[in-house]
PDB file of N, CA and C in Angstrom:
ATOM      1  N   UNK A   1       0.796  -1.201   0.000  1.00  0.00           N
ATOM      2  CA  UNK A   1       0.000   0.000   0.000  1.00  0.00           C
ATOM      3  C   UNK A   1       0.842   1.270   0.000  1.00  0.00           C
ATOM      4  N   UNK A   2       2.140   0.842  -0.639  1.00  0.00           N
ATOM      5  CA  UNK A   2       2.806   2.548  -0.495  1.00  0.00           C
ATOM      6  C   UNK A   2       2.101   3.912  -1.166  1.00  0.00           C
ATOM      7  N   UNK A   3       1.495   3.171  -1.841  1.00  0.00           N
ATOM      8  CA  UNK A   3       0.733   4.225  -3.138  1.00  0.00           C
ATOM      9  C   UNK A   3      -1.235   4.230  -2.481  1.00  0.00           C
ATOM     10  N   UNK A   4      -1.058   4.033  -1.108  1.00  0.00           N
ATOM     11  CA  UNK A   4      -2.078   4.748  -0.677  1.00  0.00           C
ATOM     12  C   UNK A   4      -3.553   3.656  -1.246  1.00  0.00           C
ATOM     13  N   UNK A   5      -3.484   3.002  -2.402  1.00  0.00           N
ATOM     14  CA  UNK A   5      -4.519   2.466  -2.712  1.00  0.00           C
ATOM     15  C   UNK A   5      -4.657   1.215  -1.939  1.00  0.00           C
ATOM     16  N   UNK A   6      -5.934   0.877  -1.478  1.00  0.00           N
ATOM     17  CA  UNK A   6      -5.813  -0.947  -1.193  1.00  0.00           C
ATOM     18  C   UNK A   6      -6.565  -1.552  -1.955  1.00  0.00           C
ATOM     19  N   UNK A   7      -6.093  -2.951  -1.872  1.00  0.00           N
ATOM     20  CA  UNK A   7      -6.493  -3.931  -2.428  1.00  0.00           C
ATOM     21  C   UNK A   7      -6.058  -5.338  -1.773  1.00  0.00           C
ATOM     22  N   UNK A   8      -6.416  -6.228  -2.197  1.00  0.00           N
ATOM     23  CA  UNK A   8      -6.270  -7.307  -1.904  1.00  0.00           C
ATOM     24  C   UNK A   8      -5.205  -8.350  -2.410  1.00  0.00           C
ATOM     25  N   UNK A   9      -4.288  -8.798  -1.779  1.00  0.00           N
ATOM     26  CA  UNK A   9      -2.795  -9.383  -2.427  1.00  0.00           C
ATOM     27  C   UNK A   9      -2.781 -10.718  -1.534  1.00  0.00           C
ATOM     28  N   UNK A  10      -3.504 -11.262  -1.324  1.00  0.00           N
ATOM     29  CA  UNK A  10      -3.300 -12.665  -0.305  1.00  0.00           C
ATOM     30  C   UNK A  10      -4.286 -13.301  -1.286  1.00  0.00           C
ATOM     31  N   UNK A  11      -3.258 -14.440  -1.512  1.00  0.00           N
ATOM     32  CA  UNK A  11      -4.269 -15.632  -1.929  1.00  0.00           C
ATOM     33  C   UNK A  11      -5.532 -16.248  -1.105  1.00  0.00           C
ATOM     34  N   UNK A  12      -6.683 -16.055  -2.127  1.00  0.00           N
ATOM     35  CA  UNK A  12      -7.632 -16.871  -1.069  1.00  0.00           C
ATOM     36  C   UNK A  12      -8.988 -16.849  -1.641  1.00  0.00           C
ATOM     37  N   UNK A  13     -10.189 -17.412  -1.214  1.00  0.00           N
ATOM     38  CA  UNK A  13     -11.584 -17.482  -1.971  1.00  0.00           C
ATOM     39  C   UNK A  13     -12.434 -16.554  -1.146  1.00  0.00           C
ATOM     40  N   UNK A  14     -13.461 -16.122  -2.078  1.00  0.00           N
ATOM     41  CA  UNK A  14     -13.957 -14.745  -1.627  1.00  0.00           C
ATOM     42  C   UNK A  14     -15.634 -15.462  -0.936  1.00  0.00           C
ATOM     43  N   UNK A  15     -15.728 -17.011  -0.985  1.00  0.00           N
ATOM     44  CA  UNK A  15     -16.673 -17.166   0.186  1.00  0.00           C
ATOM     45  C   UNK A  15     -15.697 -18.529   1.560  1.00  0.00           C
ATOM     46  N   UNK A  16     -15.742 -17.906   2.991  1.00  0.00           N
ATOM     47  CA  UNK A  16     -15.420 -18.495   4.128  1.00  0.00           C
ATOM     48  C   UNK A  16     -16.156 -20.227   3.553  1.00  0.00           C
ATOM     49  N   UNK A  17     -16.632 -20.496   3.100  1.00  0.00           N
ATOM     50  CA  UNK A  17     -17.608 -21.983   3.252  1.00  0.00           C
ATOM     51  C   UNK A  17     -16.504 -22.648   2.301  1.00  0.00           C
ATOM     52  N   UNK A  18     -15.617 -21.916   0.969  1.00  0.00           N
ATOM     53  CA  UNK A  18     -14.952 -22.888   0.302  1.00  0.00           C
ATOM     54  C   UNK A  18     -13.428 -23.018   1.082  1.00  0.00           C
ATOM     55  N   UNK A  19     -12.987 -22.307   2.051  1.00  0.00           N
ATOM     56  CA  UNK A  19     -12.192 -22.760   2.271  1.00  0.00           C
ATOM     57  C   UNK A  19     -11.858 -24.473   3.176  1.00  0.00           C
ATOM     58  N   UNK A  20     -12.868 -24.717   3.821  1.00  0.00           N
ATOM     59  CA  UNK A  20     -12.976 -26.215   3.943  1.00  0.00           C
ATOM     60  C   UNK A  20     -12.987 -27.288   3.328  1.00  0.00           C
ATOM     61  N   UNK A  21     -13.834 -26.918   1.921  1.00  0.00           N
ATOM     62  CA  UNK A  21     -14.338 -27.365   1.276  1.00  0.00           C
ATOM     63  C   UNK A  21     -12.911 -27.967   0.060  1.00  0.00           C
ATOM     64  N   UNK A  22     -12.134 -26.745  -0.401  1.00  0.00           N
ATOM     65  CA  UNK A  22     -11.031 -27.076  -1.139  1.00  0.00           C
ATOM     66  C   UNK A  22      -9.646 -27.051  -0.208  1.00  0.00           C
ATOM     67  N   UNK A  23      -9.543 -26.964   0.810  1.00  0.00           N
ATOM     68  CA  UNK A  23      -8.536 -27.062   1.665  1.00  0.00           C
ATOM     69  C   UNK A  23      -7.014 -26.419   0.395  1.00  0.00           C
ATOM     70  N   UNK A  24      -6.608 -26.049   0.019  1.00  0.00           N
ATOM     71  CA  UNK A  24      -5.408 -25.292  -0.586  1.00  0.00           C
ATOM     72  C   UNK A  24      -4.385 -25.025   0.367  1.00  0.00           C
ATOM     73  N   UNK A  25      -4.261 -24.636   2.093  1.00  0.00           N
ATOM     74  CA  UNK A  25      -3.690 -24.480   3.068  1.00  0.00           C
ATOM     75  C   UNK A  25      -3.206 -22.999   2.444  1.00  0.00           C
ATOM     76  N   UNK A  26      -4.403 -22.193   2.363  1.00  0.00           N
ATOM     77  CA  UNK A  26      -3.628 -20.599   1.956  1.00  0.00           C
ATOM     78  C   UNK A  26      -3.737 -19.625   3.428  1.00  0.00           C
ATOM     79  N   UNK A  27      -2.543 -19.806   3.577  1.00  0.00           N
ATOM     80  CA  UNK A  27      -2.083 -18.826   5.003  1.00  0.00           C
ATOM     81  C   UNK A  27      -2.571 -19.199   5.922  1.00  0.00           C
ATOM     82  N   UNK A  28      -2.761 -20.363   6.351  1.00  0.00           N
ATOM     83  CA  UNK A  28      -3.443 -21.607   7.229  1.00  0.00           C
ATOM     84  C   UNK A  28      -2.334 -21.616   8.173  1.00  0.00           C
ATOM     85  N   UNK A  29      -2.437 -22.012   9.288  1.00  0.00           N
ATOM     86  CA  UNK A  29      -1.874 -22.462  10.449  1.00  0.00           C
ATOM     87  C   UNK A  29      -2.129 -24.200  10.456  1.00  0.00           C
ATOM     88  N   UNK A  30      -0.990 -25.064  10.420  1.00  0.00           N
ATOM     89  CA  UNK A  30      -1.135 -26.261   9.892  1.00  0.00           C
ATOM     90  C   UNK A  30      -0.808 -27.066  11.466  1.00  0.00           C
ATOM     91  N   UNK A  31      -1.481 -27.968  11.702  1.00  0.00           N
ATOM     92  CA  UNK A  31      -0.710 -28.848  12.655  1.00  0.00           C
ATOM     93  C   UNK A  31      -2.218 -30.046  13.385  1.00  0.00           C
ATOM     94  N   UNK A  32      -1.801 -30.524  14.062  1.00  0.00           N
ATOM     95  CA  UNK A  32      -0.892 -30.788  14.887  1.00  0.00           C
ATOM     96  C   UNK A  32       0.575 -30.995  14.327  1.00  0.00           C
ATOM     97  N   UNK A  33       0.520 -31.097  13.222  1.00  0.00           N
ATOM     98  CA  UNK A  33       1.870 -31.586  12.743  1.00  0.00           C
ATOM     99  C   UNK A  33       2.093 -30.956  11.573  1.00  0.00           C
ATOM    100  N   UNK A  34       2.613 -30.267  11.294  1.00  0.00           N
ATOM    101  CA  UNK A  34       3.431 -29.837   9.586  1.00  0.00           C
ATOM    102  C   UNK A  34       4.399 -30.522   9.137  1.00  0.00           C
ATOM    103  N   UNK A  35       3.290 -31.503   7.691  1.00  0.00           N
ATOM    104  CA  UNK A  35       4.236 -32.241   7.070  1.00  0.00           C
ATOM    105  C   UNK A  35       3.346 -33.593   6.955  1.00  0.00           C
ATOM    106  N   UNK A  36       4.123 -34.575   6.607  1.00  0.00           N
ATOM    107  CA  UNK A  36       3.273 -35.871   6.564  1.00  0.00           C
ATOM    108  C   UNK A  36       3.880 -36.981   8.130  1.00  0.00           C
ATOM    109  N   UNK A  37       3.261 -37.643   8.328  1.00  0.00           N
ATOM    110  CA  UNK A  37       3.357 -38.856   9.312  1.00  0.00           C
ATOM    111  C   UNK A  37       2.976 -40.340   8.076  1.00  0.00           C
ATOM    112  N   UNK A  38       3.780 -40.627   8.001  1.00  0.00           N
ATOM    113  CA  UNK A  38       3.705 -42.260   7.059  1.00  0.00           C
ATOM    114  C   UNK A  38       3.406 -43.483   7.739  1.00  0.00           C
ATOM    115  N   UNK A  39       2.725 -44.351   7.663  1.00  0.00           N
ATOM    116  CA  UNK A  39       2.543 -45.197   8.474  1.00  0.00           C
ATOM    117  C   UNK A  39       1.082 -45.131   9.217  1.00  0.00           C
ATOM    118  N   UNK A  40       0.543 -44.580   8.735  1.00  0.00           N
ATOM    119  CA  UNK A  40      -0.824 -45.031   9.800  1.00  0.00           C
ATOM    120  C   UNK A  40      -1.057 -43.458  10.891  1.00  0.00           C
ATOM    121  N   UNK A  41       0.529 -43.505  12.067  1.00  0.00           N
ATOM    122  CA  UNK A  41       0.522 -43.363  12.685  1.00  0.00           C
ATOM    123  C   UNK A  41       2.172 -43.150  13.704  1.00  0.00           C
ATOM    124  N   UNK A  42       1.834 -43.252  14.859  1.00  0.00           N
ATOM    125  CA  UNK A  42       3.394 -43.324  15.587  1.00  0.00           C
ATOM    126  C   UNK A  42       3.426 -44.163  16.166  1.00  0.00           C
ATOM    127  N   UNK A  43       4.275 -44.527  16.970  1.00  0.00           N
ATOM    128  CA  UNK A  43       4.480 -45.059  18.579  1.00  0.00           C
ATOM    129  C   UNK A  43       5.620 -44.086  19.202  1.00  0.00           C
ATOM    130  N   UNK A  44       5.091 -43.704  20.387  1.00  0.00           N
ATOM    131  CA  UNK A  44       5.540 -42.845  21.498  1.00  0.00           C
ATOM    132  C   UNK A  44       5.558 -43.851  23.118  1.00  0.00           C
ATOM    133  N   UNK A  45       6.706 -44.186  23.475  1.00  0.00           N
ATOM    134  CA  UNK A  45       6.841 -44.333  24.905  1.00  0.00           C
ATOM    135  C   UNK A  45       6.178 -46.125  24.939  1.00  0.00           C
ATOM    136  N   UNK A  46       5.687 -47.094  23.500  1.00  0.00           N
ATOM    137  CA  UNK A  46       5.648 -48.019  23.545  1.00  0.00           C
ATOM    138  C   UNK A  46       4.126 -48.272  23.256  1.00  0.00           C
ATOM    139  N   UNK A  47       3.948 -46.818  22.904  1.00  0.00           N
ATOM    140  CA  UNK A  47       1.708 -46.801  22.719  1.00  0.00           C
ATOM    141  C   UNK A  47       1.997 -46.175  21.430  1.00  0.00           C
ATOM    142  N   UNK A  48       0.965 -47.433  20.600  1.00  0.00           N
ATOM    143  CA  UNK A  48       0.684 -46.900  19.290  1.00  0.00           C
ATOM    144  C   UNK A  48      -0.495 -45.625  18.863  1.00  0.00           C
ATOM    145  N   UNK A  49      -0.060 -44.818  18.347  1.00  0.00           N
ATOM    146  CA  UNK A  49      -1.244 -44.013  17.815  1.00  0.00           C
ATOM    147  C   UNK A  49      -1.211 -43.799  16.300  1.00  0.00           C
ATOM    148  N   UNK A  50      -2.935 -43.961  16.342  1.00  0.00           N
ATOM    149  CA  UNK A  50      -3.441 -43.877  14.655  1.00  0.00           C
ATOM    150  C   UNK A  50      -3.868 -42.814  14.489  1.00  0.00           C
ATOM    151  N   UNK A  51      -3.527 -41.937  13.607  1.00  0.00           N
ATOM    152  CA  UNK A  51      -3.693 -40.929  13.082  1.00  0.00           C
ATOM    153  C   UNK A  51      -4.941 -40.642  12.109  1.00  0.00           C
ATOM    154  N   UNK A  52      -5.370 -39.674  11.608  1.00  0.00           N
ATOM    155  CA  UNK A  52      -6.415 -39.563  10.538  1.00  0.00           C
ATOM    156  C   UNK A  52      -5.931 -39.248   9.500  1.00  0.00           C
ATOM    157  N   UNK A  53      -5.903 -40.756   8.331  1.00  0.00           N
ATOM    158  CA  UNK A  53      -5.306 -40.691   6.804  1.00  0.00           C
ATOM    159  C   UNK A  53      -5.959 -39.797   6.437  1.00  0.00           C
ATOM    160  N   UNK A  54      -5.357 -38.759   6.029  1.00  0.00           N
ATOM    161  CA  UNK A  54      -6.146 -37.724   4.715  1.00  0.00           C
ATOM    162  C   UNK A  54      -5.314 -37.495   3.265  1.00  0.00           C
ATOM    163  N   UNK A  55      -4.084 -38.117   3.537  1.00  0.00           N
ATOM    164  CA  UNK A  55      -3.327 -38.247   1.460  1.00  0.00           C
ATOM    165  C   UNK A  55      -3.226 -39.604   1.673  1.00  0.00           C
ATOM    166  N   UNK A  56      -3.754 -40.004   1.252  1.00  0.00           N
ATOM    167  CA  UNK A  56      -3.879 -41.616   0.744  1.00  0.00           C
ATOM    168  C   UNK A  56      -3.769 -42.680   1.821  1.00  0.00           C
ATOM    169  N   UNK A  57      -3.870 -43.445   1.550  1.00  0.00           N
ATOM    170  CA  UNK A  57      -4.367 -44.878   2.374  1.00  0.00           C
ATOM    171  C   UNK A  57      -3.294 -45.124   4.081  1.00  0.00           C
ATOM    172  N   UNK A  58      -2.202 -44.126   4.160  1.00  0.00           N
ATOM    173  CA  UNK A  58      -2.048 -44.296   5.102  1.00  0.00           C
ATOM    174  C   UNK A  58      -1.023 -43.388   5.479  1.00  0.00           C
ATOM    175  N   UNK A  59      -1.268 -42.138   4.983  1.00  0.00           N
ATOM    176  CA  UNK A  59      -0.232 -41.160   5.518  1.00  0.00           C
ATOM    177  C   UNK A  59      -1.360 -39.755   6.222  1.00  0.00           C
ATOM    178  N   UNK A  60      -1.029 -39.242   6.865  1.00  0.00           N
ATOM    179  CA  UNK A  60      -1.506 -37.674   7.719  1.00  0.00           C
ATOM    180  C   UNK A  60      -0.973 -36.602   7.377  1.00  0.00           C
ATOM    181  N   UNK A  61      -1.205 -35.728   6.437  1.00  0.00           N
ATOM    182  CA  UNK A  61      -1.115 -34.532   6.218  1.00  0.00           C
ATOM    183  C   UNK A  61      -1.587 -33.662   6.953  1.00  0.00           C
ATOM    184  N   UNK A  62      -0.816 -32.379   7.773  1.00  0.00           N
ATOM    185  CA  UNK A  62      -0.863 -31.633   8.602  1.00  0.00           C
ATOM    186  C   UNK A  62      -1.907 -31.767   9.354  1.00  0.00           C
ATOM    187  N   UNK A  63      -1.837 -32.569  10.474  1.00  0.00           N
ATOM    188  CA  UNK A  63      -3.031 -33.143  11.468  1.00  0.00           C
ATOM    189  C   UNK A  63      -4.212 -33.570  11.264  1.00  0.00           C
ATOM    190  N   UNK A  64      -3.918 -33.995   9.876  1.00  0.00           N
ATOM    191  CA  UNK A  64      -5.876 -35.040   9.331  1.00  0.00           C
ATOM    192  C   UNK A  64      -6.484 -34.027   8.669  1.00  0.00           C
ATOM    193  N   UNK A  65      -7.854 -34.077   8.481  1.00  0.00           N
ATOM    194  CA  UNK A  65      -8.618 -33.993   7.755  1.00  0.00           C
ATOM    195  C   UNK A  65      -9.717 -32.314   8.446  1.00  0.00           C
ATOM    196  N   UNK A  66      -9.510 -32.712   9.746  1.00  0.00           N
ATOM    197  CA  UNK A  66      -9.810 -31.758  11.154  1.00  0.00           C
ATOM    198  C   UNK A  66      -8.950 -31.216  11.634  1.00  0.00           C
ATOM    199  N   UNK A  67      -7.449 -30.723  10.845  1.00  0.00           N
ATOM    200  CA  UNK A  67      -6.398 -30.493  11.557  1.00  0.00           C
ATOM    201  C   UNK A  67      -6.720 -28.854  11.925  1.00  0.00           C
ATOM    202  N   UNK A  68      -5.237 -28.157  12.273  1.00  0.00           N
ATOM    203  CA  UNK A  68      -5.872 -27.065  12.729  1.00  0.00           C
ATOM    204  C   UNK A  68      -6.226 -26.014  11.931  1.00  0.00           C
ATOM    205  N   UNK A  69      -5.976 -25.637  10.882  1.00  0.00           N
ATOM    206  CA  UNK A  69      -6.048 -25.034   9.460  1.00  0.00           C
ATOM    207  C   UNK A  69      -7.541 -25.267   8.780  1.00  0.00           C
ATOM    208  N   UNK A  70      -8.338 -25.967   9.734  1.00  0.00           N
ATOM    209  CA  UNK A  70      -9.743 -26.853   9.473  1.00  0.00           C
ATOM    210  C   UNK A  70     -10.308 -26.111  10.148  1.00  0.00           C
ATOM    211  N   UNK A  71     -10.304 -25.484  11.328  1.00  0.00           N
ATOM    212  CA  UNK A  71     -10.943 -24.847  12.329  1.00  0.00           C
ATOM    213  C   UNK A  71     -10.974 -23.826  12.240  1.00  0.00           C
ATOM    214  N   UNK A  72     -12.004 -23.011  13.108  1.00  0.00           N
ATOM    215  CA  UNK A  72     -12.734 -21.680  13.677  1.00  0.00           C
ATOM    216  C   UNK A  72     -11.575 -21.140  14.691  1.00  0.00           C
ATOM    217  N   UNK A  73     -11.101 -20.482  14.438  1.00  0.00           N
ATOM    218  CA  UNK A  73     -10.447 -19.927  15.921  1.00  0.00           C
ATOM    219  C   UNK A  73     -10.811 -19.065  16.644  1.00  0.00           C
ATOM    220  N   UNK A  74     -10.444 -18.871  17.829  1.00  0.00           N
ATOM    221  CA  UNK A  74     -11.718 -17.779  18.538  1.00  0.00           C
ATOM    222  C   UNK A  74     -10.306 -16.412  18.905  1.00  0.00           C
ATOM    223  N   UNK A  75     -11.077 -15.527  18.030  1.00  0.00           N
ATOM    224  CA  UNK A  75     -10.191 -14.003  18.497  1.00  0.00           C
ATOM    225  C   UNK A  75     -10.106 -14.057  20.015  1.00  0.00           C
ATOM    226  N   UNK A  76      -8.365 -13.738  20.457  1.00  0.00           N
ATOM    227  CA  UNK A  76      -8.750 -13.486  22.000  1.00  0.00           C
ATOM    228  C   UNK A  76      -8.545 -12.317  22.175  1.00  0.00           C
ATOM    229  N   UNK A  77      -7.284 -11.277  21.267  1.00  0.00           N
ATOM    230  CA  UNK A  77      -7.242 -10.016  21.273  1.00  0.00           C
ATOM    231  C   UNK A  77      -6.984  -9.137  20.239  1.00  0.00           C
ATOM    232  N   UNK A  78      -7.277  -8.332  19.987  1.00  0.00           N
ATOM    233  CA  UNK A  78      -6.708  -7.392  18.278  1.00  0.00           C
ATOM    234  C   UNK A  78      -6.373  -5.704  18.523  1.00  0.00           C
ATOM    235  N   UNK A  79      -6.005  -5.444  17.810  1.00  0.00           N
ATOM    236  CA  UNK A  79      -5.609  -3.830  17.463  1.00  0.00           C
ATOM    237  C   UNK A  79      -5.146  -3.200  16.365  1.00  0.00           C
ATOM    238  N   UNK A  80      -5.146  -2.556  16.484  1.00  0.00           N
ATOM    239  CA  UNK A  80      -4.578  -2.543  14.601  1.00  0.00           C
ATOM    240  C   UNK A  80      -3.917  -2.736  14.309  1.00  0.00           C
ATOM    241  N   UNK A  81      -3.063  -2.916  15.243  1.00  0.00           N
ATOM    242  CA  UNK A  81      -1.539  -3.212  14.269  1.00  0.00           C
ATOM    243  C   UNK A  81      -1.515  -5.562  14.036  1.00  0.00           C
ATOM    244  N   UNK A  82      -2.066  -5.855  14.874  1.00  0.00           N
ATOM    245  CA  UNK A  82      -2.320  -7.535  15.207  1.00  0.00           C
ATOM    246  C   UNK A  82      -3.929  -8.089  15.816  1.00  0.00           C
ATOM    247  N   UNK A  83      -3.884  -8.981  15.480  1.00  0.00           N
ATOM    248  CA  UNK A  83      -4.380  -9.884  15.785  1.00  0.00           C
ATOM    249  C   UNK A  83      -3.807 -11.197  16.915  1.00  0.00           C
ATOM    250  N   UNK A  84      -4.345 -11.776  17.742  1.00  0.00           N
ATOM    251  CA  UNK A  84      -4.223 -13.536  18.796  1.00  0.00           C
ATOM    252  C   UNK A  84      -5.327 -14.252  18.669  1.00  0.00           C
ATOM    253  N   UNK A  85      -5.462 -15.557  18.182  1.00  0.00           N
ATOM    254  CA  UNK A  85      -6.080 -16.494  17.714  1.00  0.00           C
ATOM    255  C   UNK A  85      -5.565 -17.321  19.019  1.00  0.00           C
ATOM    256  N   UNK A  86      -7.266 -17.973  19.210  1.00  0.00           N
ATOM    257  CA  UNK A  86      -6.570 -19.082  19.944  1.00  0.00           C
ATOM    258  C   UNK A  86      -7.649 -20.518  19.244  1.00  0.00           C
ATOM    259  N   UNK A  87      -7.053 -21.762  19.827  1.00  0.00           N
ATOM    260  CA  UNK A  87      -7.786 -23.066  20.003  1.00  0.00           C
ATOM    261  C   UNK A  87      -7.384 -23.972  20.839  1.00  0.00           C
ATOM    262  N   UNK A  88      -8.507 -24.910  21.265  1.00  0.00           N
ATOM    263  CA  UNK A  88      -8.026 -26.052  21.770  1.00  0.00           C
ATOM    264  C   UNK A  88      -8.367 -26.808  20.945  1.00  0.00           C
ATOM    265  N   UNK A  89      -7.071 -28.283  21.130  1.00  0.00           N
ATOM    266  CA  UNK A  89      -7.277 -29.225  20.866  1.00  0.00           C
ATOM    267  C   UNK A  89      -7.024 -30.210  22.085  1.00  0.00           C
ATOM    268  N   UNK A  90      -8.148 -31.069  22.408  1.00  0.00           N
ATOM    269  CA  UNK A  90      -8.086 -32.122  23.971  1.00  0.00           C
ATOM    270  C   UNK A  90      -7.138 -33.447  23.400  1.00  0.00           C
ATOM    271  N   UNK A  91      -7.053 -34.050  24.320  1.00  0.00           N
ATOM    272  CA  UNK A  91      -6.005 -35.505  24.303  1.00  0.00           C
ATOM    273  C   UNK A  91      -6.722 -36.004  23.512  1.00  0.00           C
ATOM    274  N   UNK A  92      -6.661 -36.747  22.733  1.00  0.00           N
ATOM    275  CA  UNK A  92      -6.920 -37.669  21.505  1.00  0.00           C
ATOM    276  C   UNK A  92      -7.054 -37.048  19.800  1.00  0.00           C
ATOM    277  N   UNK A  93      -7.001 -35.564  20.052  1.00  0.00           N
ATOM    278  CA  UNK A  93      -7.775 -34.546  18.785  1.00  0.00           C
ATOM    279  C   UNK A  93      -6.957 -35.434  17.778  1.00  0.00           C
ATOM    280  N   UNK A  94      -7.872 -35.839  16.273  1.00  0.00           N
ATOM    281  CA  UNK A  94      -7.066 -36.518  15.460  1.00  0.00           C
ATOM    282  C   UNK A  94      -6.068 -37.786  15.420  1.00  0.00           C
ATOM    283  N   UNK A  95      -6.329 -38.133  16.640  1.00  0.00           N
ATOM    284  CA  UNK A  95      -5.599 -39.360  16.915  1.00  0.00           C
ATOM    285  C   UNK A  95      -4.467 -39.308  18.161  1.00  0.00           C
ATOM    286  N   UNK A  96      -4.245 -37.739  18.194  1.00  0.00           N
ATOM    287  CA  UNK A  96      -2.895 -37.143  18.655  1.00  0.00           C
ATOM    288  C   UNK A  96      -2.964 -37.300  20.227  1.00  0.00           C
ATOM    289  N   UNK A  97      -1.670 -37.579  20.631  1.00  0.00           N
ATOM    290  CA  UNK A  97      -1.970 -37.943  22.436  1.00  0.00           C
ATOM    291  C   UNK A  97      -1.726 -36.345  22.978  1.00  0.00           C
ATOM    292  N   UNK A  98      -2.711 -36.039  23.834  1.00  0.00           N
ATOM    293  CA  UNK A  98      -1.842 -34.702  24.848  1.00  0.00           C
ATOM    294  C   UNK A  98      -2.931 -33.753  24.829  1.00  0.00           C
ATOM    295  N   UNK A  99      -3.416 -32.938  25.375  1.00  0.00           N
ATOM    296  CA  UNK A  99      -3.720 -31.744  25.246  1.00  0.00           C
ATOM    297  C   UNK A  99      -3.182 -30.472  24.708  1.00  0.00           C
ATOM    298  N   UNK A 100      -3.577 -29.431  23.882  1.00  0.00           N
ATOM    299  CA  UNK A 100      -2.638 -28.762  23.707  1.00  0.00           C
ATOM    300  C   UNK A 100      -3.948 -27.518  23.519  1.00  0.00           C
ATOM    301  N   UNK A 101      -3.369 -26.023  23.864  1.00  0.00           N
ATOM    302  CA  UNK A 101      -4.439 -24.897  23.818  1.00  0.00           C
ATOM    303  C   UNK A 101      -3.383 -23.842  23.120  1.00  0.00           C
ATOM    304  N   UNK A 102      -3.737 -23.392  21.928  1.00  0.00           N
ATOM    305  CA  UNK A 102      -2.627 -23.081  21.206  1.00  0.00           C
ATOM    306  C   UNK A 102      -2.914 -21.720  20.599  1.00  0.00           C
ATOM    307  N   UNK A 103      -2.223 -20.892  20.517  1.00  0.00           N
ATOM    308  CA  UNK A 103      -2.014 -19.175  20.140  1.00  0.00           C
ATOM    309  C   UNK A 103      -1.528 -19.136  19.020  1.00  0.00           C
ATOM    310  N   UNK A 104      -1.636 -18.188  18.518  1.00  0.00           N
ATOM    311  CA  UNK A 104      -1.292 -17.738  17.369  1.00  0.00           C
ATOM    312  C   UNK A 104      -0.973 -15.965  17.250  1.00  0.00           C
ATOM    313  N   UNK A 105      -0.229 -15.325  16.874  1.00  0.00           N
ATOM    314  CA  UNK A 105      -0.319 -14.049  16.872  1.00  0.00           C
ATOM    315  C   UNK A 105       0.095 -13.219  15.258  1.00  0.00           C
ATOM    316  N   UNK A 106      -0.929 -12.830  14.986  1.00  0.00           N
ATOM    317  CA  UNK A 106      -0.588 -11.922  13.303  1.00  0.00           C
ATOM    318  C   UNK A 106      -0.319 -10.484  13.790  1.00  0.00           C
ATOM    319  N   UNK A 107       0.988 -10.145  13.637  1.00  0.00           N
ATOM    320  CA  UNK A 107       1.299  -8.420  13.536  1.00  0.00           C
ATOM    321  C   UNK A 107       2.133  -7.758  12.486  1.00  0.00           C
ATOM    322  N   UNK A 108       0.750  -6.761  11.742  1.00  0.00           N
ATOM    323  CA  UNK A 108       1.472  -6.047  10.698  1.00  0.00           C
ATOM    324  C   UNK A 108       2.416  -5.079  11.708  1.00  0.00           C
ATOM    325  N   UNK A 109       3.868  -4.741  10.620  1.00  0.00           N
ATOM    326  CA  UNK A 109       4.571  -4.002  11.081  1.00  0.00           C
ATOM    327  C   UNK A 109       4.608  -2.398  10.237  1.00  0.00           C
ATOM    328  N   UNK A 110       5.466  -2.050  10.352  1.00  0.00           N
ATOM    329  CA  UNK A 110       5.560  -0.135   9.706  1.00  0.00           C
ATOM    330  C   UNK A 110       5.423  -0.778   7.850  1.00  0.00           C
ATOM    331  N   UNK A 111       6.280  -1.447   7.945  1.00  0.00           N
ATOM    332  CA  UNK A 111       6.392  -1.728   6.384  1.00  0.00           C
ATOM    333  C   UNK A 111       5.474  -2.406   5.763  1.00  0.00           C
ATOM    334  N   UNK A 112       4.505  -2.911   6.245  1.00  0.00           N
ATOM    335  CA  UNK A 112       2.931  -3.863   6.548  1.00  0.00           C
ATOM    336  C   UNK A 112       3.243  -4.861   5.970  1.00  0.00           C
ATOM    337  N   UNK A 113       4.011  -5.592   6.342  1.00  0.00           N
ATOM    338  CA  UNK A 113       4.744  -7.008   6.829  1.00  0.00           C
ATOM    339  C   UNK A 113       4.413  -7.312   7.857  1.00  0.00           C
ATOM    340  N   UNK A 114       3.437  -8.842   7.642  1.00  0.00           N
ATOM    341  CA  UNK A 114       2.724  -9.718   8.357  1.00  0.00           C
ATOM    342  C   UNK A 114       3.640 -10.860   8.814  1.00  0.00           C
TER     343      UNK A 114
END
């Protein structure tokens, strides 16, 4: 915006309902895991866990199908210059062992670099 005009420069679909729908992961927050898990699943500490296949018959792309890039997040604070996102995910979310309640923070800076 040096030139004062705005517009729109982020990839993305102009209705909220297709982004579930075509999953693309555009400026998504990915996890429980970023990346693939092969195998089904893990073993941790001698306990197997199965994961939710979502690229083919037995691998997990960035935390299943419900991962976090899937979800609603609930604003916890904003201002103009940022945004804090939060979620939970409880012990089992996606297969995954543990609890985890997880933040996120977007802050444009002077140069409006996100």
């Amino acid at each position: 915006m040096p030139d004062g005009r705005l517009q729109s420069v982020v990839l993305g679909f102009e209705k909220f309902e297709d982004y579930p729908k075509y999953s693309p992961y555009f400026g998504a927050v990915v996890g429980r895991y970023a990346n693939r898990i092969s195998g089904g699943g893990f073993t941790l500490d001698g306990q197997r866990y199965t994961l939710d296949q979502n690229e083919g018959p037995n691998t997990c792309l960035h935390g299943g199908a419900g991962g976090f890039s899937q979800r609603v997040w609930t604003i916890d604070a904003y201002n103009k210059e940022s945004v804090t996102l939060s979620l939970h995910s409880p012990d089992g979310d996606q297969g995954f062992p543990g609890a985890l309640d997880v933040k996120c923070t977007y802050t444009l800076s002077e140069s409006t670099i996100l």
